[in-house]
PDB file of N, CA and C in Angstrom:
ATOM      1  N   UNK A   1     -63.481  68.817  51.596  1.00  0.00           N
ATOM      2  CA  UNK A   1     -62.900  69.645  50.565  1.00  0.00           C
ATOM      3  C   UNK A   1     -61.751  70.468  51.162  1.00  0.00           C
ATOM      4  N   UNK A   2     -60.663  70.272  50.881  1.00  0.00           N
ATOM      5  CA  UNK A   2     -60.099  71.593  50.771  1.00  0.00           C
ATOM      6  C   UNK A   2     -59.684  72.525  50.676  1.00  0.00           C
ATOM      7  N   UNK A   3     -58.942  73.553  51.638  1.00  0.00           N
ATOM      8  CA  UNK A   3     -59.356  75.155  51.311  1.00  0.00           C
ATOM      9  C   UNK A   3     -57.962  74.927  51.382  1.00  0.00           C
ATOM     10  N   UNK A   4     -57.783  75.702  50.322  1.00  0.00           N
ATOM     11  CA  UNK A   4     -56.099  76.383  49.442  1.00  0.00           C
ATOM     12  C   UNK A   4     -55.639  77.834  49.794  1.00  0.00           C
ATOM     13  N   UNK A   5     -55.439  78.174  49.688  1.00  0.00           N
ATOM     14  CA  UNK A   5     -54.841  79.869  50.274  1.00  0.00           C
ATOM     15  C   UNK A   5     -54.370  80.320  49.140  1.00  0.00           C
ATOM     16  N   UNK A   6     -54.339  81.557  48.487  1.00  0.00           N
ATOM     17  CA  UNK A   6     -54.167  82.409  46.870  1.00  0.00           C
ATOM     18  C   UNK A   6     -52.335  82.304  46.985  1.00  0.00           C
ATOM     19  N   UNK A   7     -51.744  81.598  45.900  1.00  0.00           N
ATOM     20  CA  UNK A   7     -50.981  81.758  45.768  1.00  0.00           C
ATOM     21  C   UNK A   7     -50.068  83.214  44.808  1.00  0.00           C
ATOM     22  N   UNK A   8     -49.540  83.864  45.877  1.00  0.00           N
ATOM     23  CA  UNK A   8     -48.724  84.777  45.517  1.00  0.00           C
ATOM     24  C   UNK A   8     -47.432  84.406  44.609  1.00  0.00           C
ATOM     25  N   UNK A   9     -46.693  84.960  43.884  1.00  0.00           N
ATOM     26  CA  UNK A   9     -45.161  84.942  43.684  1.00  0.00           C
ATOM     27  C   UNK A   9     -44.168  85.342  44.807  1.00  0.00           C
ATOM     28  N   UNK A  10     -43.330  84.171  44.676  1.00  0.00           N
ATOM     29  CA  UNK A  10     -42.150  84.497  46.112  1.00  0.00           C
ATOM     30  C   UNK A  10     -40.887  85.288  45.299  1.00  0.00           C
ATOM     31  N   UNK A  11     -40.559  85.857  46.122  1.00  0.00           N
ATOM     32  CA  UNK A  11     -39.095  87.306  45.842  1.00  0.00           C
ATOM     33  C   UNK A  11     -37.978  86.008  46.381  1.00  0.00           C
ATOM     34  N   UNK A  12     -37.176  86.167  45.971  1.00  0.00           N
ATOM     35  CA  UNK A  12     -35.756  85.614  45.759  1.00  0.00           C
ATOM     36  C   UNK A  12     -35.504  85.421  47.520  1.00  0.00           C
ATOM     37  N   UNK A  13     -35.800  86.131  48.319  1.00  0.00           N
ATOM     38  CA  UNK A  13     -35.140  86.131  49.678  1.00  0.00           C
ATOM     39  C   UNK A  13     -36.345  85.353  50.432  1.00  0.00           C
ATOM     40  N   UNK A  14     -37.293  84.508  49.338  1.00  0.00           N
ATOM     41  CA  UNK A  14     -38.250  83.948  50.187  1.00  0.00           C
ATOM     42  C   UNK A  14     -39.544  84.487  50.868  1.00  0.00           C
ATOM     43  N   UNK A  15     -39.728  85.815  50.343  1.00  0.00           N
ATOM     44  CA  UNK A  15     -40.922  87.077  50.838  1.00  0.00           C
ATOM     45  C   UNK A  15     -41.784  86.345  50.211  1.00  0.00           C
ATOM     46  N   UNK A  16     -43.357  87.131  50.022  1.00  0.00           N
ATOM     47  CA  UNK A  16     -44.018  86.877  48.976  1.00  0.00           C
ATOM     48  C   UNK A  16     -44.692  88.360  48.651  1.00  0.00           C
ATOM     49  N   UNK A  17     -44.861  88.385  46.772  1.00  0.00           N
ATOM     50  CA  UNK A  17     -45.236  89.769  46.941  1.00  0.00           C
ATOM     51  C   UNK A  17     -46.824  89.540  46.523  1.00  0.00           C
ATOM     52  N   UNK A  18     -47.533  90.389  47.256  1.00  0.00           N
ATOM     53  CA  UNK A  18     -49.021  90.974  47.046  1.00  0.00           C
ATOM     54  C   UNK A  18     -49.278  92.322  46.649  1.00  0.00           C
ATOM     55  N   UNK A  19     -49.263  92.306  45.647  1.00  0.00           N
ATOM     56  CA  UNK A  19     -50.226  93.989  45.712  1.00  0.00           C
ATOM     57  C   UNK A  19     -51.078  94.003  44.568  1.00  0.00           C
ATOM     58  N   UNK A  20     -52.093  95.063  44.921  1.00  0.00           N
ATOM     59  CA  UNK A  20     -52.922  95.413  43.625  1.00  0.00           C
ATOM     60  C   UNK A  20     -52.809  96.972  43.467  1.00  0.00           C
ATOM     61  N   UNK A  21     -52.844  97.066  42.100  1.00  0.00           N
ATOM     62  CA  UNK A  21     -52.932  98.168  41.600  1.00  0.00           C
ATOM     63  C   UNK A  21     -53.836  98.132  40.629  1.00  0.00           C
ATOM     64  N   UNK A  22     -53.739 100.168  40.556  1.00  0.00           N
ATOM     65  CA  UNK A  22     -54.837 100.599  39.956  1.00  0.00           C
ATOM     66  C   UNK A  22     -54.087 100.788  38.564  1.00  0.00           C
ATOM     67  N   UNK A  23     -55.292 100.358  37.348  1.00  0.00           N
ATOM     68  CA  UNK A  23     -55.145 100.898  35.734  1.00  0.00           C
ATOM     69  C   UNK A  23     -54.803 102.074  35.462  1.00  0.00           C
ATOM     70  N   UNK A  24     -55.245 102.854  36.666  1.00  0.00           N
ATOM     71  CA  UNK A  24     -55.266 104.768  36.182  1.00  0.00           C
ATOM     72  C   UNK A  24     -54.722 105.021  37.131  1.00  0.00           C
ATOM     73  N   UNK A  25     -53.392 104.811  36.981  1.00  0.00           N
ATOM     74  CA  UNK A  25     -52.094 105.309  37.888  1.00  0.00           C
ATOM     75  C   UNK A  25     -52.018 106.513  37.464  1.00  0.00           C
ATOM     76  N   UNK A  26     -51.567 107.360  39.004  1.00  0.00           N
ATOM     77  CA  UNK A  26     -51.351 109.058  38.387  1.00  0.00           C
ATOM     78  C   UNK A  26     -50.068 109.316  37.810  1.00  0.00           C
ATOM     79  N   UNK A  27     -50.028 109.144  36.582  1.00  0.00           N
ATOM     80  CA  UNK A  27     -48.587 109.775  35.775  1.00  0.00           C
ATOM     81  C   UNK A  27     -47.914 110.690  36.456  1.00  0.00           C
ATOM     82  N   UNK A  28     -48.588 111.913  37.421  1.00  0.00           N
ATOM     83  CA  UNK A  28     -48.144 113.218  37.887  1.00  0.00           C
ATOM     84  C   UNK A  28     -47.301 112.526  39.281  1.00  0.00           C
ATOM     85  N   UNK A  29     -47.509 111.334  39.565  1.00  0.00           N
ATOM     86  CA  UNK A  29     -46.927 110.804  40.625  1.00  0.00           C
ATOM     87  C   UNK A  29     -45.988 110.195  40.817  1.00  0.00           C
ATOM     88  N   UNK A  30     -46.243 109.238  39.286  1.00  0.00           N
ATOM     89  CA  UNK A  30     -44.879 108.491  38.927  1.00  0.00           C
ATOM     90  C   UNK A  30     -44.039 109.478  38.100  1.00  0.00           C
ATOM     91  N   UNK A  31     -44.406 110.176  36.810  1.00  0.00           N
ATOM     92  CA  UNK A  31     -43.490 110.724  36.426  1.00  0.00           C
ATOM     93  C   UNK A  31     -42.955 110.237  34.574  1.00  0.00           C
ATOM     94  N   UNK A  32     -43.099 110.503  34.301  1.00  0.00           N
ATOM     95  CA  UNK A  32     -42.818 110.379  32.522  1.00  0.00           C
ATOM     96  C   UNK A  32     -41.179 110.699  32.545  1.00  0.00           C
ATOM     97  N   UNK A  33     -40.741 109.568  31.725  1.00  0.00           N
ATOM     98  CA  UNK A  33     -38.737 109.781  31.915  1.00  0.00           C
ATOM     99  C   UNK A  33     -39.215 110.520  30.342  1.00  0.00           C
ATOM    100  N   UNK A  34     -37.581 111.156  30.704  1.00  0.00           N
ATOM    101  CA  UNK A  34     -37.341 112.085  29.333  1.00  0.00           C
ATOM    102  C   UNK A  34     -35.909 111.147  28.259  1.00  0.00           C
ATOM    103  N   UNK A  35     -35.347 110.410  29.521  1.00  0.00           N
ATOM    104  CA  UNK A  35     -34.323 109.899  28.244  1.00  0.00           C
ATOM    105  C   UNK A  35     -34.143 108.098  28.985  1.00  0.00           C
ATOM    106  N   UNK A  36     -34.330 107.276  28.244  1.00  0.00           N
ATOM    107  CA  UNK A  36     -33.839 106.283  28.649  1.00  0.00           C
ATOM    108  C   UNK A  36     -32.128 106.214  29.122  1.00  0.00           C
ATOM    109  N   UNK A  37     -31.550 105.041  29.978  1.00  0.00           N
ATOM    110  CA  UNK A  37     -30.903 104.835  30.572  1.00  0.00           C
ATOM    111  C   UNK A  37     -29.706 103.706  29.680  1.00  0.00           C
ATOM    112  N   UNK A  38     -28.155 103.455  29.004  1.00  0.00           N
ATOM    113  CA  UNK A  38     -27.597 102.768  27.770  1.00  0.00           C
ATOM    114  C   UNK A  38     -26.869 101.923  29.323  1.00  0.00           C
ATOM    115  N   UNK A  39     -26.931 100.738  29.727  1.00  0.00           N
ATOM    116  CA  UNK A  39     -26.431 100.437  30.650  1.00  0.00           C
ATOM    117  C   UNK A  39     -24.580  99.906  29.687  1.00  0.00           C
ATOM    118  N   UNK A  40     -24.598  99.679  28.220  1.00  0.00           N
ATOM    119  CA  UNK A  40     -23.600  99.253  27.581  1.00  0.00           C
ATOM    120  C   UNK A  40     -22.367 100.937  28.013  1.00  0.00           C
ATOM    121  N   UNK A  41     -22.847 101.916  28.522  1.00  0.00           N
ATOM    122  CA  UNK A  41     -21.678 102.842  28.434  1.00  0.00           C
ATOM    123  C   UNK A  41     -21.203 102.557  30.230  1.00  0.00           C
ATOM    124  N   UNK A  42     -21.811 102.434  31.132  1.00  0.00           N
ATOM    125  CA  UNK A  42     -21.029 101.855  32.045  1.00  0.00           C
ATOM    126  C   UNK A  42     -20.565 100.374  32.278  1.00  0.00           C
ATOM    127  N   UNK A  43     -20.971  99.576  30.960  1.00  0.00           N
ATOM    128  CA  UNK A  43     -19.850  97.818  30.937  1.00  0.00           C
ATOM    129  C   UNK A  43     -18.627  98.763  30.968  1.00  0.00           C
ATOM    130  N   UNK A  44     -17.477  98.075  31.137  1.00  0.00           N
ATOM    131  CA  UNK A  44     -15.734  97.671  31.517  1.00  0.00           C
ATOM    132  C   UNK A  44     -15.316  96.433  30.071  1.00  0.00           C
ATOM    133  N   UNK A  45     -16.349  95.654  29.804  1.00  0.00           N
ATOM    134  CA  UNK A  45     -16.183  95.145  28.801  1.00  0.00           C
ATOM    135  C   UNK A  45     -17.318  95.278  27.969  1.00  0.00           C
ATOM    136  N   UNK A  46     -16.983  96.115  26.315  1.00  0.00           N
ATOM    137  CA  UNK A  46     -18.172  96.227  25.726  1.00  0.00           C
ATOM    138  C   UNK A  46     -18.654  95.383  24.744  1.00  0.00           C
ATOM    139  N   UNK A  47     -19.760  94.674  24.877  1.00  0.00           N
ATOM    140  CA  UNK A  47     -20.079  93.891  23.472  1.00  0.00           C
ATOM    141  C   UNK A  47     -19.733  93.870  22.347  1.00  0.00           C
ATOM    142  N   UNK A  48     -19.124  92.927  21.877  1.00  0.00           N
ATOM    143  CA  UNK A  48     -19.046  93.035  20.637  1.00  0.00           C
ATOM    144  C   UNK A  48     -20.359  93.254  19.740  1.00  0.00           C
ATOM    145  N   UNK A  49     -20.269  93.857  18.316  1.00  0.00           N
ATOM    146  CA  UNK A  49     -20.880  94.499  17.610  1.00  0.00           C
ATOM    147  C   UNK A  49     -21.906  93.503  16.642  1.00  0.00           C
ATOM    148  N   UNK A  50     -22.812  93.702  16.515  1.00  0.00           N
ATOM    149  CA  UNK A  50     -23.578  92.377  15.633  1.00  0.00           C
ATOM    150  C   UNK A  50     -23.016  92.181  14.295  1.00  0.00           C
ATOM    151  N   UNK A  51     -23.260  91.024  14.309  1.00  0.00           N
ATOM    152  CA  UNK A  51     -22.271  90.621  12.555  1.00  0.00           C
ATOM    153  C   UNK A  51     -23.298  90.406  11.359  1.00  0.00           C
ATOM    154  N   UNK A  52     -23.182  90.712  10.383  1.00  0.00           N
ATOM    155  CA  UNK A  52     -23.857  90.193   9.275  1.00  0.00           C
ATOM    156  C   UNK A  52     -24.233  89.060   8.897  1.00  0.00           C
ATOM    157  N   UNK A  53     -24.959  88.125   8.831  1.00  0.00           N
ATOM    158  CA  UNK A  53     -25.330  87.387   8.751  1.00  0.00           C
ATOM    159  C   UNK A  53     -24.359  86.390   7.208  1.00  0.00           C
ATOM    160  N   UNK A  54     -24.658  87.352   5.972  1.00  0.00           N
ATOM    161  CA  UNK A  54     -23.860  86.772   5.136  1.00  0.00           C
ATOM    162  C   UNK A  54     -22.251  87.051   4.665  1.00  0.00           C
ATOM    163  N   UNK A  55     -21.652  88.119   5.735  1.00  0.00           N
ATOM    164  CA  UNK A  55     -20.406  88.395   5.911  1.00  0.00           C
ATOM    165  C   UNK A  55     -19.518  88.010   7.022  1.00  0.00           C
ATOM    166  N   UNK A  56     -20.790  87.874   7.851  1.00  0.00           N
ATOM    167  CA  UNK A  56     -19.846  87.844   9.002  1.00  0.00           C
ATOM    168  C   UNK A  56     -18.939  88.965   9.490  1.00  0.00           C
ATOM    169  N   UNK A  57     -19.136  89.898   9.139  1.00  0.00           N
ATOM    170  CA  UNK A  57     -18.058  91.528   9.236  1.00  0.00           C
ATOM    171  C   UNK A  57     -19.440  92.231   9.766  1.00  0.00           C
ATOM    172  N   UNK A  58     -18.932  92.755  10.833  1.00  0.00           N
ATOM    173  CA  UNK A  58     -18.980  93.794  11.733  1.00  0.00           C
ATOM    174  C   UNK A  58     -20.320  94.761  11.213  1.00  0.00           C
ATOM    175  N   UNK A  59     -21.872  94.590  11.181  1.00  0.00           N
ATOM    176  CA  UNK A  59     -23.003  95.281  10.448  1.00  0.00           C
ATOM    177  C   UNK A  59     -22.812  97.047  10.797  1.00  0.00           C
ATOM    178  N   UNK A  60     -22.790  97.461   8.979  1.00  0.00           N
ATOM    179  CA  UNK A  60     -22.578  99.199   9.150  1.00  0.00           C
ATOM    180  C   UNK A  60     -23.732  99.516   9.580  1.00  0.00           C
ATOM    181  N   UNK A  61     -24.406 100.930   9.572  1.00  0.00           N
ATOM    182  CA  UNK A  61     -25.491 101.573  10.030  1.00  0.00           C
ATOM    183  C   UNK A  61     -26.369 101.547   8.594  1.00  0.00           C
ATOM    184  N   UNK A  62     -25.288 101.602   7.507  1.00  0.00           N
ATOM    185  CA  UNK A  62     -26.611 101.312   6.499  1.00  0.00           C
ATOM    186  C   UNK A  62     -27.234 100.168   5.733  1.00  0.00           C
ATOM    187  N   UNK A  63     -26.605  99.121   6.508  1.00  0.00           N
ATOM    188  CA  UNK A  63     -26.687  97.996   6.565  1.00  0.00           C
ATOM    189  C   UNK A  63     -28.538  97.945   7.376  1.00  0.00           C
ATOM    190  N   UNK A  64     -28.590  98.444   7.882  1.00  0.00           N
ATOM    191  CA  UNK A  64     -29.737  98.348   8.887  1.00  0.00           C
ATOM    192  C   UNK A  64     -30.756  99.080   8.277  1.00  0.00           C
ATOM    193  N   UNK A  65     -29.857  99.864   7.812  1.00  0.00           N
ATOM    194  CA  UNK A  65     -31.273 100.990   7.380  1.00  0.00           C
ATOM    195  C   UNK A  65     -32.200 100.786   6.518  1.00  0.00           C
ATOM    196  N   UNK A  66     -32.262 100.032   5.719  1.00  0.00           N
ATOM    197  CA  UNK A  66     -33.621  98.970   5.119  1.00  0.00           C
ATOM    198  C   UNK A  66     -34.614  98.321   5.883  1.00  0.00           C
ATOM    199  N   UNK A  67     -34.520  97.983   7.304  1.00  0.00           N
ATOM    200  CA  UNK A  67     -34.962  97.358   8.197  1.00  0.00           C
ATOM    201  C   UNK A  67     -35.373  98.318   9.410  1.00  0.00           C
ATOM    202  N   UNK A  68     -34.650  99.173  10.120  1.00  0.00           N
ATOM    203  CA  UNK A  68     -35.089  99.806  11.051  1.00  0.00           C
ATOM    204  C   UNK A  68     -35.158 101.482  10.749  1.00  0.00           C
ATOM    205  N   UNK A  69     -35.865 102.324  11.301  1.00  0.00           N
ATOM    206  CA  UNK A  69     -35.485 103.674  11.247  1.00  0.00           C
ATOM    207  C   UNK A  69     -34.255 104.462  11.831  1.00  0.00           C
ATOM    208  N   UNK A  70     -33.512 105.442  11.333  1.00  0.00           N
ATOM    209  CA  UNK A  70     -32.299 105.668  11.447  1.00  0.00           C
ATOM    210  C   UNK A  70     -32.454 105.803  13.198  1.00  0.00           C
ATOM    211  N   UNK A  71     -33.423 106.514  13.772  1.00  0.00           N
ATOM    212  CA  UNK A  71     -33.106 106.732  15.366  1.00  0.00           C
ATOM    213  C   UNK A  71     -32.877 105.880  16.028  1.00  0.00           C
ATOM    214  N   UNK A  72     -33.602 104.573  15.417  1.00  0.00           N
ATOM    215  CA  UNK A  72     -32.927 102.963  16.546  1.00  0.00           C
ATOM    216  C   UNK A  72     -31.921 102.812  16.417  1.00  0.00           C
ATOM    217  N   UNK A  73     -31.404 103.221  14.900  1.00  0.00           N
ATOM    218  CA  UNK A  73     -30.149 102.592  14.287  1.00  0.00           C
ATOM    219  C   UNK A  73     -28.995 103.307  15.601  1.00  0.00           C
ATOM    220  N   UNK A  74     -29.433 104.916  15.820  1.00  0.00           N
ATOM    221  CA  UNK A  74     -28.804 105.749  16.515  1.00  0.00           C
ATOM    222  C   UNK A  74     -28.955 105.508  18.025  1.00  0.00           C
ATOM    223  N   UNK A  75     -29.840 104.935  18.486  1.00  0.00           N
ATOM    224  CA  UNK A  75     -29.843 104.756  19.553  1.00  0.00           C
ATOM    225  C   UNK A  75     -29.318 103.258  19.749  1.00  0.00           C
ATOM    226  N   UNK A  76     -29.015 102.584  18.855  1.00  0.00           N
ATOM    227  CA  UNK A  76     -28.228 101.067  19.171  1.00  0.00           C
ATOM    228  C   UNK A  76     -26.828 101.582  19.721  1.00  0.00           C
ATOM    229  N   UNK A  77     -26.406 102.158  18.670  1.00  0.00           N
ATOM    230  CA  UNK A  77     -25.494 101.944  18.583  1.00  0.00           C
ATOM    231  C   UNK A  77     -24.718 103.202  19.211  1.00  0.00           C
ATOM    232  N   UNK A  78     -25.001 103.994  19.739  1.00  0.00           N
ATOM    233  CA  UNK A  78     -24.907 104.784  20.876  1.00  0.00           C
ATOM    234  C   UNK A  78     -24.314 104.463  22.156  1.00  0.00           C
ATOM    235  N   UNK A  79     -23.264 105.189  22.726  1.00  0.00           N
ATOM    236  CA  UNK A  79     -22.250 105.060  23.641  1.00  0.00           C
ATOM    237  C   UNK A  79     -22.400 105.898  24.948  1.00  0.00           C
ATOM    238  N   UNK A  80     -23.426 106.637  24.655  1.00  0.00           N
ATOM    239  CA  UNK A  80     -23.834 107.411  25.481  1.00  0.00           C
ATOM    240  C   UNK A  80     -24.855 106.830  26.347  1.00  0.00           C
ATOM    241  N   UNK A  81     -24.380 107.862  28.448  1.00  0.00           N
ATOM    242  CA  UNK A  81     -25.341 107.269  29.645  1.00  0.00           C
ATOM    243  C   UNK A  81     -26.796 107.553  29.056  1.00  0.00           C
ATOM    244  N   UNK A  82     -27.011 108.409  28.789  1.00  0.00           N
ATOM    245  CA  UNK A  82     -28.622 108.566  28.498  1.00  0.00           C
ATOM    246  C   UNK A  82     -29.000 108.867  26.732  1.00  0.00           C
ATOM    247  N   UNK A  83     -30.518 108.461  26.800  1.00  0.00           N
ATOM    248  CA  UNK A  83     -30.372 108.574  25.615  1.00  0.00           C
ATOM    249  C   UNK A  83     -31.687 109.425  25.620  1.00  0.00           C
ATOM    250  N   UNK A  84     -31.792 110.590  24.471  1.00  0.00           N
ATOM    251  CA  UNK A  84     -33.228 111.149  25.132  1.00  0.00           C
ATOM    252  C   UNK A  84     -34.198 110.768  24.450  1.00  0.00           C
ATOM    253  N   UNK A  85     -35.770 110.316  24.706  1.00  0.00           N
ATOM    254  CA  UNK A  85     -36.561 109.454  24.058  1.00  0.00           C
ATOM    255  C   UNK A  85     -37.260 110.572  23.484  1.00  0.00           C
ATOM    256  N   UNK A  86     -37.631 110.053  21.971  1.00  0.00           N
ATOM    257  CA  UNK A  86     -38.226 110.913  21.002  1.00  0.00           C
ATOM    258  C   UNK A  86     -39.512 111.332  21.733  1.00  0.00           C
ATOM    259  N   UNK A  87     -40.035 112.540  20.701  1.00  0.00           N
ATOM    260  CA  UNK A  87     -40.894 113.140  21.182  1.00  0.00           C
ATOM    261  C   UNK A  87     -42.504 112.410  21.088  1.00  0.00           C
ATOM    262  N   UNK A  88     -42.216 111.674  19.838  1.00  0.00           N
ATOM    263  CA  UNK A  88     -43.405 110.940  19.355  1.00  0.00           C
ATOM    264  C   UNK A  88     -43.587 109.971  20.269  1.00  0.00           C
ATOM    265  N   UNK A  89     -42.341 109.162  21.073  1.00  0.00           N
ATOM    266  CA  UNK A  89     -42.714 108.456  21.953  1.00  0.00           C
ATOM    267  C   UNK A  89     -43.218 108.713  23.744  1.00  0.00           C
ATOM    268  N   UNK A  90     -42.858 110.562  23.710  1.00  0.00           N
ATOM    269  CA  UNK A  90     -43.138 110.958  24.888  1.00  0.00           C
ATOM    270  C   UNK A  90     -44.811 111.639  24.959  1.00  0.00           C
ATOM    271  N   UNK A  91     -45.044 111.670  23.713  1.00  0.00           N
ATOM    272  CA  UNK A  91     -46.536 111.698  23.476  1.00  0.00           C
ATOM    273  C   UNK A  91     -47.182 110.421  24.203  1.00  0.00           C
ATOM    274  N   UNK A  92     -46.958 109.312  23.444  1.00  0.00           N
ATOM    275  CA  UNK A  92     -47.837 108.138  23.605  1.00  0.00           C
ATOM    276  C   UNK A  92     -47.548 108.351  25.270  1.00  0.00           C
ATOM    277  N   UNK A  93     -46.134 107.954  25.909  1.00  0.00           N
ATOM    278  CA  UNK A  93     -46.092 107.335  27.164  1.00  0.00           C
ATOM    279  C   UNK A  93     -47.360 108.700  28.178  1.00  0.00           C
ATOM    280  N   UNK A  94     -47.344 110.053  27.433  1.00  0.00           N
ATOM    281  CA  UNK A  94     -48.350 110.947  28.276  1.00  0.00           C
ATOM    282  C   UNK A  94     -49.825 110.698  28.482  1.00  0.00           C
ATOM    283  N   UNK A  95     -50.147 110.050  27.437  1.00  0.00           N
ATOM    284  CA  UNK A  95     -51.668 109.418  27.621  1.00  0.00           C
ATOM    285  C   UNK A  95     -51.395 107.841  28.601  1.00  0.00           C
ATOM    286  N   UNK A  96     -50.956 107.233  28.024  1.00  0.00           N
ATOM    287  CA  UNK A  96     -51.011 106.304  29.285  1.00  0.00           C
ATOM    288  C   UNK A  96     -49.939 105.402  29.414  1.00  0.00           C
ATOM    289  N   UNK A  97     -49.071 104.763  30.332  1.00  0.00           N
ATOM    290  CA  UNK A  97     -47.939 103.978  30.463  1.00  0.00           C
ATOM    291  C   UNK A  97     -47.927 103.118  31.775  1.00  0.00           C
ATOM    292  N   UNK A  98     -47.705 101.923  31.697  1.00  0.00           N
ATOM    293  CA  UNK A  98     -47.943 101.335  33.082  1.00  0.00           C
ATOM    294  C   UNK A  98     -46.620 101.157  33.519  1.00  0.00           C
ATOM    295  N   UNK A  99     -47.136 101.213  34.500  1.00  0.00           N
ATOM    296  CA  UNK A  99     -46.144 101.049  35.760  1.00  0.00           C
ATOM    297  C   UNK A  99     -45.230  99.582  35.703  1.00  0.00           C
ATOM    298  N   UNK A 100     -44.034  99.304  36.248  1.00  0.00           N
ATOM    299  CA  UNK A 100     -43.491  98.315  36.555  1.00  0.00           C
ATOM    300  C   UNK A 100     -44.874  96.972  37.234  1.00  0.00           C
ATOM    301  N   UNK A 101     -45.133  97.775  38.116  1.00  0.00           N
ATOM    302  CA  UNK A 101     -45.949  96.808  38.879  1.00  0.00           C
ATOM    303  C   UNK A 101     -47.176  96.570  38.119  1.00  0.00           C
ATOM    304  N   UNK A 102     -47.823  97.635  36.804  1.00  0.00           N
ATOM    305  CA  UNK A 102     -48.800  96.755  36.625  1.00  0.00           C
ATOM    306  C   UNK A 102     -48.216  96.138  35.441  1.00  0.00           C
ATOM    307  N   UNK A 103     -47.271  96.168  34.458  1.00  0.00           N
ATOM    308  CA  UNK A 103     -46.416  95.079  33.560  1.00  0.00           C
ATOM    309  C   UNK A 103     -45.994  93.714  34.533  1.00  0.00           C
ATOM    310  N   UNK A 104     -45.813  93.614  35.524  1.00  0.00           N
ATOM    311  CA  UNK A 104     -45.794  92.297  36.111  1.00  0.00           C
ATOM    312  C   UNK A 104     -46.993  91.741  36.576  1.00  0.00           C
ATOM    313  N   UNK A 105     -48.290  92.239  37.005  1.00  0.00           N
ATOM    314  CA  UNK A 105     -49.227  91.909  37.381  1.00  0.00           C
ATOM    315  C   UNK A 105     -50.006  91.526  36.006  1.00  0.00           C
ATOM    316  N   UNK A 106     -50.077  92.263  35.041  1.00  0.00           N
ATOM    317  CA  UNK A 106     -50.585  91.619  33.269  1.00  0.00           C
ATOM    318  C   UNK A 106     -49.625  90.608  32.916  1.00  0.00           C
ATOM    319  N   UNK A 107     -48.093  90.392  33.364  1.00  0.00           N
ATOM    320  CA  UNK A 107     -47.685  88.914  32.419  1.00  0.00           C
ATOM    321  C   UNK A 107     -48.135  87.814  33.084  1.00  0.00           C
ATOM    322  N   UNK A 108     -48.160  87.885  34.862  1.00  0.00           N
ATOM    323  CA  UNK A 108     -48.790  86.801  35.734  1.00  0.00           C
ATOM    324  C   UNK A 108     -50.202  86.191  35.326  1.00  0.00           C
ATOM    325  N   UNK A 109     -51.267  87.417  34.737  1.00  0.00           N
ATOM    326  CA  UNK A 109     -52.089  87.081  34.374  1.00  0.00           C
ATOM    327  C   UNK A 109     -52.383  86.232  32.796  1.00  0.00           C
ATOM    328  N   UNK A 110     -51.312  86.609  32.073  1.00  0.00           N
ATOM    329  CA  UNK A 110     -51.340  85.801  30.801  1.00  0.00           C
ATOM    330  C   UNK A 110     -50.781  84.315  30.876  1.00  0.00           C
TER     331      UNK A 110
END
């Protein structure tokens, strides 16, 4: 019979990464962000704007607003480096939010 060795995921430079982590990461350690990060205000070239589907012209803000709540609408379309994340959502992330490392360790597992 034989013996196989646990295959890890390899990092781009050929490493391999291992780690485990814990479910009940200390928030007080990592840290709760207060505003997300618009990487579109430091492009040099900025995206063009989403189009309407049955116009084809350039979608207004109230175009959307049947579909999303005005703060996404405001935070899409927002030009600004930071954006500050609502309060309702800084609630949830205070009870619990995972880490980078355990969002990659739950998609490996799915």
């Amino acid at each position: 019979m034989l013996k196989t060795r646990p295959r890890h995921p390899r990092l781009s430079n050929g490493g391999r990464v291992r780690a485990r982590a814990s479910l009940n990461a200390d928030l007080k350690a990592v840290g709760i962000p207060h505003q997300w990060y618009n990487v579109v205000a430091d492009l040099s070239v900025k995206p063009p704007p989403p189009l309407h589907p049955k116009t084809f012209e350039p979608v207004k803000p109230e175009d959307l607003s049947p579909l999303f709540p005005d703060e996404l609408i405001r935070q899409e379309a927002s030009t600004d480096k930071f954006i500050d994340i609502p309060e309702e959502v800084l609630d949830i992330y205070s009870l619990w939010r995972p880490t980078p490392l355990i969002r990659f360790i739950l998609i490996l597992q799915s």
